[in-house]
PDB file of N, CA and C in Angstrom:
ATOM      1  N   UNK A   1      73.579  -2.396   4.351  1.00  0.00           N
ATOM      2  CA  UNK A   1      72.233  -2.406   3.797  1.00  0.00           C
ATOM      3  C   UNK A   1      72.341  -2.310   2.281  1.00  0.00           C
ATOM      4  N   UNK A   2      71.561  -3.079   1.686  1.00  0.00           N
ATOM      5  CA  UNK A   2      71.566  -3.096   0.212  1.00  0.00           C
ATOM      6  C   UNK A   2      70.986  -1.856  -0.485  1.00  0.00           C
ATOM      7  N   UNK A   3      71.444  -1.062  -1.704  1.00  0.00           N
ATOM      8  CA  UNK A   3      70.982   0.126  -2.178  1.00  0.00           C
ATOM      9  C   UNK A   3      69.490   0.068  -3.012  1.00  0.00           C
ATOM     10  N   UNK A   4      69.361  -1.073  -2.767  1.00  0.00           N
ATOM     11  CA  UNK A   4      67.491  -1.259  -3.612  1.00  0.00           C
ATOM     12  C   UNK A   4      67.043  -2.627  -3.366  1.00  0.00           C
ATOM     13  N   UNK A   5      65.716  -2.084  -3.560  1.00  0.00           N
ATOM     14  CA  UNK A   5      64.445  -3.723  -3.024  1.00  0.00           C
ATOM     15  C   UNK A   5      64.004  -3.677  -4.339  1.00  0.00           C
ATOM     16  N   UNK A   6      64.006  -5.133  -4.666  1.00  0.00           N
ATOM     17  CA  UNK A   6      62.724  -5.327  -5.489  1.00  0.00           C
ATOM     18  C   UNK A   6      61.186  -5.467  -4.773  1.00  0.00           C
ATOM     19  N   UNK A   7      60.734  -5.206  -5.785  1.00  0.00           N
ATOM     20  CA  UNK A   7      59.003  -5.657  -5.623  1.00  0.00           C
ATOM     21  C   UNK A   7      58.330  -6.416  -6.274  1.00  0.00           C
ATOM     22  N   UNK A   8      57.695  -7.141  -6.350  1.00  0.00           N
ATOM     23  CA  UNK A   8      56.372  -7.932  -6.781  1.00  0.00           C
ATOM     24  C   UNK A   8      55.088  -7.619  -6.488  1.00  0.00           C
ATOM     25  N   UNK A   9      54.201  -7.438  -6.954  1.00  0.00           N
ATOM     26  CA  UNK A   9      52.902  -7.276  -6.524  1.00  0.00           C
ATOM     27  C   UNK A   9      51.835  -8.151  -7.433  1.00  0.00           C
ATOM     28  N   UNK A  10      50.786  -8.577  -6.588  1.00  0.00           N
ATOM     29  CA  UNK A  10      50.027  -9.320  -7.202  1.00  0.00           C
ATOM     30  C   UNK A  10      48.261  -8.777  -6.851  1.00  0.00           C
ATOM     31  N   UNK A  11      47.704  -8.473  -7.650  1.00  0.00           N
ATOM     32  CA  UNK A  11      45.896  -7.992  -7.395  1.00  0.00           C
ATOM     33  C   UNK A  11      45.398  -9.378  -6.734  1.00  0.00           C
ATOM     34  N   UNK A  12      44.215  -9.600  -6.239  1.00  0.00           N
ATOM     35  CA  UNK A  12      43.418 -10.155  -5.623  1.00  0.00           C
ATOM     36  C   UNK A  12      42.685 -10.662  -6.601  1.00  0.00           C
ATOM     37  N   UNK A  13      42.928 -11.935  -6.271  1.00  0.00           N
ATOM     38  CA  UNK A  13      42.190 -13.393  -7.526  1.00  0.00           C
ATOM     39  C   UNK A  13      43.071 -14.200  -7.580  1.00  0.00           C
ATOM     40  N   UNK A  14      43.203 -14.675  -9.284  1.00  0.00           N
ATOM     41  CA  UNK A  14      44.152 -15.418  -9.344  1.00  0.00           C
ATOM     42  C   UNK A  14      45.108 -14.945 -10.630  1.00  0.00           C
ATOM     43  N   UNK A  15      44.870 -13.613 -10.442  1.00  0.00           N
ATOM     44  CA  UNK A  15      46.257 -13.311 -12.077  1.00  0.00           C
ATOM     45  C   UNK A  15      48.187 -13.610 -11.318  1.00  0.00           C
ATOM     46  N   UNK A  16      48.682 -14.241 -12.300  1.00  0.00           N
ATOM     47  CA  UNK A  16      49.762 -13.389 -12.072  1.00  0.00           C
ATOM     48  C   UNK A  16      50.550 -12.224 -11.222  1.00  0.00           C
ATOM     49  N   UNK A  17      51.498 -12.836 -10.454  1.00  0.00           N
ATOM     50  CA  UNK A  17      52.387 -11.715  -9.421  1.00  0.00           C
ATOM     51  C   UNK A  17      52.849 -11.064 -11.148  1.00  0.00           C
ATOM     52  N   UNK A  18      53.152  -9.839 -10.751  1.00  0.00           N
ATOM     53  CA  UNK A  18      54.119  -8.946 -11.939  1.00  0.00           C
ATOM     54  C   UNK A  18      55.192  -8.049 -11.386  1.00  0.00           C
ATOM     55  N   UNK A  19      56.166  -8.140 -11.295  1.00  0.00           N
ATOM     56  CA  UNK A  19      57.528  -7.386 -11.658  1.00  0.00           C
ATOM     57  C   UNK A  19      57.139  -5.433 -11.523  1.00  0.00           C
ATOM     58  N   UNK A  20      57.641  -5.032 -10.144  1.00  0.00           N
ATOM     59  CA  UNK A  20      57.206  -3.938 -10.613  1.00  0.00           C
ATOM     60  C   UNK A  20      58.177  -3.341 -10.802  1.00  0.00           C
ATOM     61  N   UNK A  21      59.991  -3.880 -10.264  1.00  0.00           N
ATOM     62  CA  UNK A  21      60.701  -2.952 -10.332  1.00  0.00           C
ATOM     63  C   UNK A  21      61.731  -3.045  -9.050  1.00  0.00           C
ATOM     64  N   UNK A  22      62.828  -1.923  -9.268  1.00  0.00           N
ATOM     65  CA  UNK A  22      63.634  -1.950  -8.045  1.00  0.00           C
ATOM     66  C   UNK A  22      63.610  -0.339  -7.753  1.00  0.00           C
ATOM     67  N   UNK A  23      63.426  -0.293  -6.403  1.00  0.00           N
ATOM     68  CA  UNK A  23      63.690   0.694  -6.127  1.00  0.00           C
ATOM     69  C   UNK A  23      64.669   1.573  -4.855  1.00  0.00           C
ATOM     70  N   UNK A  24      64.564   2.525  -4.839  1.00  0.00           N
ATOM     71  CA  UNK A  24      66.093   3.371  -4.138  1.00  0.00           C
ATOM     72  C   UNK A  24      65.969   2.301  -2.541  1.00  0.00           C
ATOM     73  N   UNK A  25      66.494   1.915  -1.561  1.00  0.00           N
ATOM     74  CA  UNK A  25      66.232   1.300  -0.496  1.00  0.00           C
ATOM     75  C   UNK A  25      66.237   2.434   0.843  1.00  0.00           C
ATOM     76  N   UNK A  26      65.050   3.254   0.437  1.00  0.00           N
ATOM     77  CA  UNK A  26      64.531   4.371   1.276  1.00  0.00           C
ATOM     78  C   UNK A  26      63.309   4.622   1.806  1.00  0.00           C
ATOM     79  N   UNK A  27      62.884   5.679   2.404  1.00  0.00           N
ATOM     80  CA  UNK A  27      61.518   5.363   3.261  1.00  0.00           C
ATOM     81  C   UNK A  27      61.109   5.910   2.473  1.00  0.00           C
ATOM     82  N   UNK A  28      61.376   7.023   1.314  1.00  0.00           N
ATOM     83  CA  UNK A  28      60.335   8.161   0.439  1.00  0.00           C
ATOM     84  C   UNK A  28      60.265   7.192  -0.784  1.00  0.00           C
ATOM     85  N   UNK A  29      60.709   6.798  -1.337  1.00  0.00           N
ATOM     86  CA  UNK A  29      61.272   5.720  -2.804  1.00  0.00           C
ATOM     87  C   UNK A  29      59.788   4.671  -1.856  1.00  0.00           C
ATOM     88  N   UNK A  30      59.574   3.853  -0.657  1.00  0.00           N
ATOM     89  CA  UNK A  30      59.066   2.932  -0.844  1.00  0.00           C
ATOM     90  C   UNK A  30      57.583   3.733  -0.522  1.00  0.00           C
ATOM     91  N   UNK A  31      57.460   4.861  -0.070  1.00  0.00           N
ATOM     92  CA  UNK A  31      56.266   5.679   0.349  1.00  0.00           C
ATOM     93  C   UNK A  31      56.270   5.848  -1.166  1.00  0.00           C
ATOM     94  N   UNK A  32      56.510   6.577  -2.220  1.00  0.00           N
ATOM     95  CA  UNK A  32      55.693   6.503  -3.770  1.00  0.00           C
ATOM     96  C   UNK A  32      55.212   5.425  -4.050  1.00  0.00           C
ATOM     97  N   UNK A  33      56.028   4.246  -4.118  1.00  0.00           N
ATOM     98  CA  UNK A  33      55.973   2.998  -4.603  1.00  0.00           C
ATOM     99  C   UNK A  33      54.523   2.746  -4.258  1.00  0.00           C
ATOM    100  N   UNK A  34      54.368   2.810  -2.797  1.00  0.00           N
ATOM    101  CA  UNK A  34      53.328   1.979  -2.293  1.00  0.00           C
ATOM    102  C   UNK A  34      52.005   3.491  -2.447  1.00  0.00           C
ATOM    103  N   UNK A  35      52.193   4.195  -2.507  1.00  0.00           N
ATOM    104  CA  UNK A  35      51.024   5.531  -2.748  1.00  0.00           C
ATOM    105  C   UNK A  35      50.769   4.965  -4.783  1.00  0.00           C
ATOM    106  N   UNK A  36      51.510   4.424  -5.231  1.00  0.00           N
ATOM    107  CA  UNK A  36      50.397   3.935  -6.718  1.00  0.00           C
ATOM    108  C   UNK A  36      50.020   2.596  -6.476  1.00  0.00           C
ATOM    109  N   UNK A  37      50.188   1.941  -5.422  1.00  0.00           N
ATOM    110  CA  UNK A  37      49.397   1.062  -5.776  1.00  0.00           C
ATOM    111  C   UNK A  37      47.890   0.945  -5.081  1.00  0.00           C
ATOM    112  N   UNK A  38      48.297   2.108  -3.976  1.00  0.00           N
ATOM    113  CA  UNK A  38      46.534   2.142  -3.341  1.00  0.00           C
ATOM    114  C   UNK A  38      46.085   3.105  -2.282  1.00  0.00           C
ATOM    115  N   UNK A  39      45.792   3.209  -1.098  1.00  0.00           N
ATOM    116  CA  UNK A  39      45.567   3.832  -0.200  1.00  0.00           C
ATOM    117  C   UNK A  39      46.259   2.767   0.791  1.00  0.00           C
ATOM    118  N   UNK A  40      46.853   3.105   1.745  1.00  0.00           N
ATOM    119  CA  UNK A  40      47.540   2.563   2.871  1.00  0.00           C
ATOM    120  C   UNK A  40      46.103   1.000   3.522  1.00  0.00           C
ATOM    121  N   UNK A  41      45.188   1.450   3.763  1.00  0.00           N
ATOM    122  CA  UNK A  41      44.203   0.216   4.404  1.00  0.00           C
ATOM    123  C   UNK A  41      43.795  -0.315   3.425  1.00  0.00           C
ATOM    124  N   UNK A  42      43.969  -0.600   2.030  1.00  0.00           N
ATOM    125  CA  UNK A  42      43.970  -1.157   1.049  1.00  0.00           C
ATOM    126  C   UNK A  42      45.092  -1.924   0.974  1.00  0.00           C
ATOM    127  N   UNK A  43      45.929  -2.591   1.364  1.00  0.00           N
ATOM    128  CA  UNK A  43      47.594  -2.807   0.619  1.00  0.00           C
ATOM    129  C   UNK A  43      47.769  -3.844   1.866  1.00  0.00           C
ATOM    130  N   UNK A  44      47.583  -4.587   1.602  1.00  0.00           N
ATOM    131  CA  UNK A  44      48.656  -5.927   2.312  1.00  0.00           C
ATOM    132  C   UNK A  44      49.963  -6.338   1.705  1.00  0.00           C
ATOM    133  N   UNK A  45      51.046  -6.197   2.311  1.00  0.00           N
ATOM    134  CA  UNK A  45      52.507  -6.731   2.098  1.00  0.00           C
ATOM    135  C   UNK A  45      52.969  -7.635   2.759  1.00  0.00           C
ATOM    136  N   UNK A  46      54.037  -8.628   1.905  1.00  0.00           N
ATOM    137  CA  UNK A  46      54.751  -9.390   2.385  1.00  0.00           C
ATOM    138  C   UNK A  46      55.505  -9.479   1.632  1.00  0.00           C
ATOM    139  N   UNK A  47      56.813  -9.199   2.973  1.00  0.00           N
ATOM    140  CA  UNK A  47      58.397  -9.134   3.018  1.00  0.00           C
ATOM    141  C   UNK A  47      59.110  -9.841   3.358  1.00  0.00           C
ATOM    142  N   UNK A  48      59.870 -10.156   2.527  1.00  0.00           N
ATOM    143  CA  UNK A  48      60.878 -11.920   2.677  1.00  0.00           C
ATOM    144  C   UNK A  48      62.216 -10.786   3.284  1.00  0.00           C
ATOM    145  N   UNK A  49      62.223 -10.950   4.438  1.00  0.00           N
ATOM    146  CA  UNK A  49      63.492 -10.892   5.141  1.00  0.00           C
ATOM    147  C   UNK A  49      64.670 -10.942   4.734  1.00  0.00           C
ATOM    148  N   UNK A  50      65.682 -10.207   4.633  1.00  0.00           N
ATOM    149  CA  UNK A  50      66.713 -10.365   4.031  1.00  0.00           C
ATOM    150  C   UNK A  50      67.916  -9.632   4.736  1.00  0.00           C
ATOM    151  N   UNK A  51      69.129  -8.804   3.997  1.00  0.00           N
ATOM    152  CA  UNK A  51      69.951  -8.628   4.530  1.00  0.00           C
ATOM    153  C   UNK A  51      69.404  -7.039   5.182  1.00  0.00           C
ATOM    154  N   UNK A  52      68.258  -6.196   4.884  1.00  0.00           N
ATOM    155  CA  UNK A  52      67.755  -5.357   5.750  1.00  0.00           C
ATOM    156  C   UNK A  52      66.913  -5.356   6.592  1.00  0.00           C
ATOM    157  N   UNK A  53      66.968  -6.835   7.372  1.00  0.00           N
ATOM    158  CA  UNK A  53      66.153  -6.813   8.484  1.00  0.00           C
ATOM    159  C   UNK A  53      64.533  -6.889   8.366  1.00  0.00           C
ATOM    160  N   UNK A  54      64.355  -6.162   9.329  1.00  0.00           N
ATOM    161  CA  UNK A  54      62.902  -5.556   9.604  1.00  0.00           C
ATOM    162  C   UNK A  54      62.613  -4.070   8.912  1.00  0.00           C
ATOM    163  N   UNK A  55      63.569  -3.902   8.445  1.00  0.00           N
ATOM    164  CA  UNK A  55      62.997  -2.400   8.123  1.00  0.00           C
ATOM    165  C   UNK A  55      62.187  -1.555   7.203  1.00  0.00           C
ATOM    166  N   UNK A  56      61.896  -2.449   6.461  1.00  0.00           N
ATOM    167  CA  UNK A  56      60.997  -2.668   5.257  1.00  0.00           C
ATOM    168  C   UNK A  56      59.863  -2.375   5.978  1.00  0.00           C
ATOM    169  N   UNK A  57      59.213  -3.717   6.664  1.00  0.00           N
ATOM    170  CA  UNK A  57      58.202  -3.345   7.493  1.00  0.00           C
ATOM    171  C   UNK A  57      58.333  -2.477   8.605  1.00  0.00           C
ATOM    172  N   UNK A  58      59.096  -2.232   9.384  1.00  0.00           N
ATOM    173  CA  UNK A  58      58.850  -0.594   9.992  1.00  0.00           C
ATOM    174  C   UNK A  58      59.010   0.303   9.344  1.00  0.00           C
ATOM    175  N   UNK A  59      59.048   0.498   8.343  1.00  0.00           N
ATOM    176  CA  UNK A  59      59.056   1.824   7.604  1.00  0.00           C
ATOM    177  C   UNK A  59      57.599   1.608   6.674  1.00  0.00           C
ATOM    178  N   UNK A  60      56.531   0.773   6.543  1.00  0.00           N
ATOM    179  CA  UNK A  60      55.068   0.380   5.856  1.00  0.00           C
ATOM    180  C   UNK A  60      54.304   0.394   7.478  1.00  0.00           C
ATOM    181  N   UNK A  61      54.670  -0.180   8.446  1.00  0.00           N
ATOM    182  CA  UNK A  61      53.735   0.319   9.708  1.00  0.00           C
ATOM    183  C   UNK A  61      53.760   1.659  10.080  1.00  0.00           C
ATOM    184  N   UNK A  62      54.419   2.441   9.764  1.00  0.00           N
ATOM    185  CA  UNK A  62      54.606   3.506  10.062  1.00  0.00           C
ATOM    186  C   UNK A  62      53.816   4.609   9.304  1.00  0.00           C
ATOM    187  N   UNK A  63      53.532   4.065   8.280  1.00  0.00           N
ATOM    188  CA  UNK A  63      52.587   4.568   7.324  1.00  0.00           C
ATOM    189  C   UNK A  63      51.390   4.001   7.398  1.00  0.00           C
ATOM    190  N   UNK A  64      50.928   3.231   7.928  1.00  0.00           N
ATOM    191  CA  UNK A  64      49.450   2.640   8.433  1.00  0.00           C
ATOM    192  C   UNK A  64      49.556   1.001   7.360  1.00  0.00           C
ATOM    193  N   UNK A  65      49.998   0.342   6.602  1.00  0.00           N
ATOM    194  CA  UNK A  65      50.167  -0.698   5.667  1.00  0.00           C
ATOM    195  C   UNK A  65      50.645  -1.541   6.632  1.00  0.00           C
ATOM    196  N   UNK A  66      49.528  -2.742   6.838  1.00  0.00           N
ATOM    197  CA  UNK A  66      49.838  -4.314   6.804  1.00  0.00           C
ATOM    198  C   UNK A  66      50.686  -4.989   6.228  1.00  0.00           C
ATOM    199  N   UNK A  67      51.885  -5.435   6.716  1.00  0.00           N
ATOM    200  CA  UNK A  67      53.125  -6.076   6.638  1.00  0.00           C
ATOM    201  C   UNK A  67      53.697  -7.387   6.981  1.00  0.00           C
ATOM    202  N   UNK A  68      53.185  -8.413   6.369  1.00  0.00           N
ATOM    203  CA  UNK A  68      53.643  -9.649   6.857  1.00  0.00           C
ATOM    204  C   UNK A  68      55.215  -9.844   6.185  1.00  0.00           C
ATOM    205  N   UNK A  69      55.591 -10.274   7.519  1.00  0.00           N
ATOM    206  CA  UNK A  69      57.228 -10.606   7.292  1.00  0.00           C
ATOM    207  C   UNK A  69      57.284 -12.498   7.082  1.00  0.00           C
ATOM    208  N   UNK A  70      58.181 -12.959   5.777  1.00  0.00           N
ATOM    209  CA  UNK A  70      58.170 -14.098   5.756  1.00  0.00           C
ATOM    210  C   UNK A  70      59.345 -14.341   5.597  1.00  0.00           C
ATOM    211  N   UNK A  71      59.640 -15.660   5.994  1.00  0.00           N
ATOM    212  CA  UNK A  71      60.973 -16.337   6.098  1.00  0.00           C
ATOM    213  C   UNK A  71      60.773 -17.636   5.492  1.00  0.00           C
ATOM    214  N   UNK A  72      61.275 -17.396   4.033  1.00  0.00           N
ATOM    215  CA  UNK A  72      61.993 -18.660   3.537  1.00  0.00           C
ATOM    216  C   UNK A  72      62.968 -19.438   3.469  1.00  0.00           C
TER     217      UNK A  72
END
């Protein structure tokens, strides 16, 4: 498993995705991450699959956050 995810996040419209960062590849590191950007039923994600699986998104369902998994 890789020691950090990046992120991207983008607001609702049409600005710019922005760079938020890399962080530790843990369940508490992605629980802050995602506690500034909103309240859990606020926050839609999507996760490009990679060398950690699914676990990205089971560790955001688990916290109540909508998780679309994509494969490019």
């Amino acid at each position: 498993m890789k020691d950090t995810t990046k992120f991207v996040g983008a607001d609702r419209g049409r600005e710019p995705a922005r760079y938020w960062g890399a962080i530790e590849n843990s369940p508490e590191a992605l629980r802050k991450l995602m506690g500034k950007l909103g309240e859990p039923e606020e926050l839609l994600v999507c996760y490009e699959a990679g060398p950690t699986g699914h676990v990205i998104q089971r560790q955001l369902q688990k916290v109540g956050i909508l998780c679309m998994l994509l494969r490019l």
